[in-house]
Protein backbone atom coordinates (compact mmCIF):
# COMPACT_ATOMS: atom_id res chain seq x y z
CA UNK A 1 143.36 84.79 123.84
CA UNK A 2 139.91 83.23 123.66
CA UNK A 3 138.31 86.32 125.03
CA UNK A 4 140.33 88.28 122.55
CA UNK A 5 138.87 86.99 119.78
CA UNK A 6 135.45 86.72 120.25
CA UNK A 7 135.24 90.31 121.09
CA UNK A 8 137.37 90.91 118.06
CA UNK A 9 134.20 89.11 116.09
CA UNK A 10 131.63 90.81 118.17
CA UNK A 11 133.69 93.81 117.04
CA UNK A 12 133.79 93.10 113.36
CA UNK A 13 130.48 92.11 112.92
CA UNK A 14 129.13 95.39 114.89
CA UNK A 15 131.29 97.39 111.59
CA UNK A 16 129.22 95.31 109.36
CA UNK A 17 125.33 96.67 110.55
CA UNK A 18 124.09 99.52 109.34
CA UNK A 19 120.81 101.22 109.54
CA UNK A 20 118.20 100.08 106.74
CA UNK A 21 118.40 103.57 105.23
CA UNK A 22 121.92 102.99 104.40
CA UNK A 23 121.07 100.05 102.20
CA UNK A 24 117.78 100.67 100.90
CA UNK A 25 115.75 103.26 99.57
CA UNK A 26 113.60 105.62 101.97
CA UNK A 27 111.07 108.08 101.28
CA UNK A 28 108.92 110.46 102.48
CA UNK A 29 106.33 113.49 101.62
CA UNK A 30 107.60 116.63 102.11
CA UNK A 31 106.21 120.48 101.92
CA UNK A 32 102.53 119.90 101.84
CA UNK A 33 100.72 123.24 100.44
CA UNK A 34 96.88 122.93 100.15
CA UNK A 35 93.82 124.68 99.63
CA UNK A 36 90.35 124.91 99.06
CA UNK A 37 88.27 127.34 97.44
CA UNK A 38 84.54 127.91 97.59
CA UNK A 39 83.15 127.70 94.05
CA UNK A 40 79.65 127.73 92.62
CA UNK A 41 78.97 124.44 92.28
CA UNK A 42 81.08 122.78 95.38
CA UNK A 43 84.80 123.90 96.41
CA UNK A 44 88.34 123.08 94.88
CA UNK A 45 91.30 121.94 95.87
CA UNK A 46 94.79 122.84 94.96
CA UNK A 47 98.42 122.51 96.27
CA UNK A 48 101.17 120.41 95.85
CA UNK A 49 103.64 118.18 97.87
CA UNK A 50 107.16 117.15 97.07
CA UNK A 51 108.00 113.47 97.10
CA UNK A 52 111.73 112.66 98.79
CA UNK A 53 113.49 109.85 97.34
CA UNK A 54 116.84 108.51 98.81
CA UNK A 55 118.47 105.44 98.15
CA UNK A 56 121.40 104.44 100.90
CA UNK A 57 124.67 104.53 99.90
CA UNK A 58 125.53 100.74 100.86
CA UNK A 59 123.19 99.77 98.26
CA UNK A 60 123.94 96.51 96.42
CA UNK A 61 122.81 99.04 93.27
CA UNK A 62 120.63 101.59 92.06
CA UNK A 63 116.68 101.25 91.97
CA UNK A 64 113.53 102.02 89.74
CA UNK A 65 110.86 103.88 91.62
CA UNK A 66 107.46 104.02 91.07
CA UNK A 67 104.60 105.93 93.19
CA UNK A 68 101.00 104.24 93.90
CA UNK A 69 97.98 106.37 94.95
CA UNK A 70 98.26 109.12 97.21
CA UNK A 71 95.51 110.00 99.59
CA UNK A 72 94.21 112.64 102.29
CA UNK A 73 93.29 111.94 105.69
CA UNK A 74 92.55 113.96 108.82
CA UNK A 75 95.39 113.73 111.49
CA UNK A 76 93.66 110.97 113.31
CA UNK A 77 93.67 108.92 109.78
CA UNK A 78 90.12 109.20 108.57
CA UNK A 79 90.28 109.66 104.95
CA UNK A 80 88.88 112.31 103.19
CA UNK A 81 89.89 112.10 99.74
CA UNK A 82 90.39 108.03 98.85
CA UNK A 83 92.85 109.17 95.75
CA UNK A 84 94.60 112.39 94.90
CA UNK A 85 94.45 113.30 91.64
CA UNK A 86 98.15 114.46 91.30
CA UNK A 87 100.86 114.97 88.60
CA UNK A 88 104.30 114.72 88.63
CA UNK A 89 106.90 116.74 87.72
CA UNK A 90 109.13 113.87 86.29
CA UNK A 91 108.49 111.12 84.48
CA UNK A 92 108.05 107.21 86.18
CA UNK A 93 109.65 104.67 86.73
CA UNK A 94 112.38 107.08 88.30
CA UNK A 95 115.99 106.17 88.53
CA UNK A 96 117.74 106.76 91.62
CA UNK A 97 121.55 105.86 91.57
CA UNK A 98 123.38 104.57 95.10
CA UNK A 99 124.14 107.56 97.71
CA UNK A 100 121.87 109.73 95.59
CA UNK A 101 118.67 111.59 96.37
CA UNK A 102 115.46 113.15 94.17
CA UNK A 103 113.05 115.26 95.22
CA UNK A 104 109.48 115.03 92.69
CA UNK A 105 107.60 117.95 92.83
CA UNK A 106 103.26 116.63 92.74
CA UNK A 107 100.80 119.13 92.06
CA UNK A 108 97.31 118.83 92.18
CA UNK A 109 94.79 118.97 89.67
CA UNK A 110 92.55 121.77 90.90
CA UNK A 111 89.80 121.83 88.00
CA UNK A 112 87.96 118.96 89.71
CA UNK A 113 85.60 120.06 91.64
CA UNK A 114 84.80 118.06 95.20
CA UNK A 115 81.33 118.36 97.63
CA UNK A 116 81.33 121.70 99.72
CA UNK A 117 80.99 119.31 102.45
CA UNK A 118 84.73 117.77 101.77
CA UNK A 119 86.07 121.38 101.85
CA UNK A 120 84.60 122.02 105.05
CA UNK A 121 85.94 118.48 106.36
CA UNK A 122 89.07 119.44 105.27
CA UNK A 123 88.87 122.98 107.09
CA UNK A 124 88.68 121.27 110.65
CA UNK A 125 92.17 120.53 111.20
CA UNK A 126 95.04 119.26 109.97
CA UNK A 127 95.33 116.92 107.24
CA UNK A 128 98.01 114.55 106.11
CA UNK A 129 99.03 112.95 102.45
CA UNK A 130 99.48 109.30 102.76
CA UNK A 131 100.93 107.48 99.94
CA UNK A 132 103.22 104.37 98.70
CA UNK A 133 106.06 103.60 96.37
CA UNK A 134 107.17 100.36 94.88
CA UNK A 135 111.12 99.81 93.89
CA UNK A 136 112.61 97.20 92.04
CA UNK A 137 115.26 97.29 94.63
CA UNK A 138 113.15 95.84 97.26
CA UNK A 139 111.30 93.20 94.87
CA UNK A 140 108.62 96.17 94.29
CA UNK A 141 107.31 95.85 97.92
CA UNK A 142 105.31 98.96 99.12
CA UNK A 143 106.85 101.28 100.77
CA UNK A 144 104.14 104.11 102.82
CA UNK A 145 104.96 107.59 102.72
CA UNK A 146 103.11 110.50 104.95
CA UNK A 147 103.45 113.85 105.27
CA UNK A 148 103.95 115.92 108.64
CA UNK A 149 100.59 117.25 109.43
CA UNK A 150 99.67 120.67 107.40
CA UNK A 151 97.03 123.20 107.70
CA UNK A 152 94.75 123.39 104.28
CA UNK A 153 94.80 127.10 103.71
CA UNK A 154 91.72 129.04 102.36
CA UNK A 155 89.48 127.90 104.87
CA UNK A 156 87.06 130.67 106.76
């Protein structure tokens, strides 16, 4: 009878974990388009990323969302550009309910110009957009967000 119940316990309070997703919000940088352009003066660089947003759907309740910097680095992590200069498609602080997920479309502002030697740092290999978001679910702890690697397109 003993045995019973403490494996009906064990049992029960198996049911009761979940994955951290499930109860918390988890996001990540999606569809990273890039490229540089040789100008005059330097080179360019455009594109745009999407930002994923999902919030679990054992949530104690919904959350307010807010993204930091974002940044480039190479695929080994050296940074090449310290902070993106990016704008969103929606408006922040975003709301995201419980169960629900947003996807924020960030494009790039492309009239600033960077060094020629940047572009061609960029050219070598595959890059990757590192970021952070803060939500008032977790007490506004950072949360880092990467993309998968991506080939910057416009390169010789």
């Amino acid at each position: 009878m003993r045995r019973e119940l403490i494996s009906l316990a064990l049992a029960a309070g198996l049911a009761g974990c979940g994955s951290k997703d499930a109860v918390s919000l988890s996001a990540s940088i999606q569809s990273p388009a890039l490229e540089v352009a040789t100008v005059a003066l330097g080179a360019k660089l455009s594109g745009s990323f999407d930002l994923r947003l999902e919030l679990g759907a054992r949530a104690e309740h919904g959350t307010e969302v807010t993204p930091e910097k974002f940044s480039l680095t190479s695929a080994s992590g050296e940074v090449l550009v310290t902070t993106l200069a990016a704008t969103a498609q929606e408006a922040f602080p975003l709301a995201v309910g419980v169960g629900e997920s947003k996807r924020v479309v960030f494009t790039l502002d492309d009239q600033a110009l960077i060094d020629a030697a940047l572009g061609v740092a960029l050219c070598r290999g595959p890059v990757v957009i590192r970021g952070s978001v803060t939500d008032t679910l977790s007490g506004s702890s950072s949360t880092p967000v990467a993309s998968p690697p991506a080939s910057v397109a416009g390169c010789p």
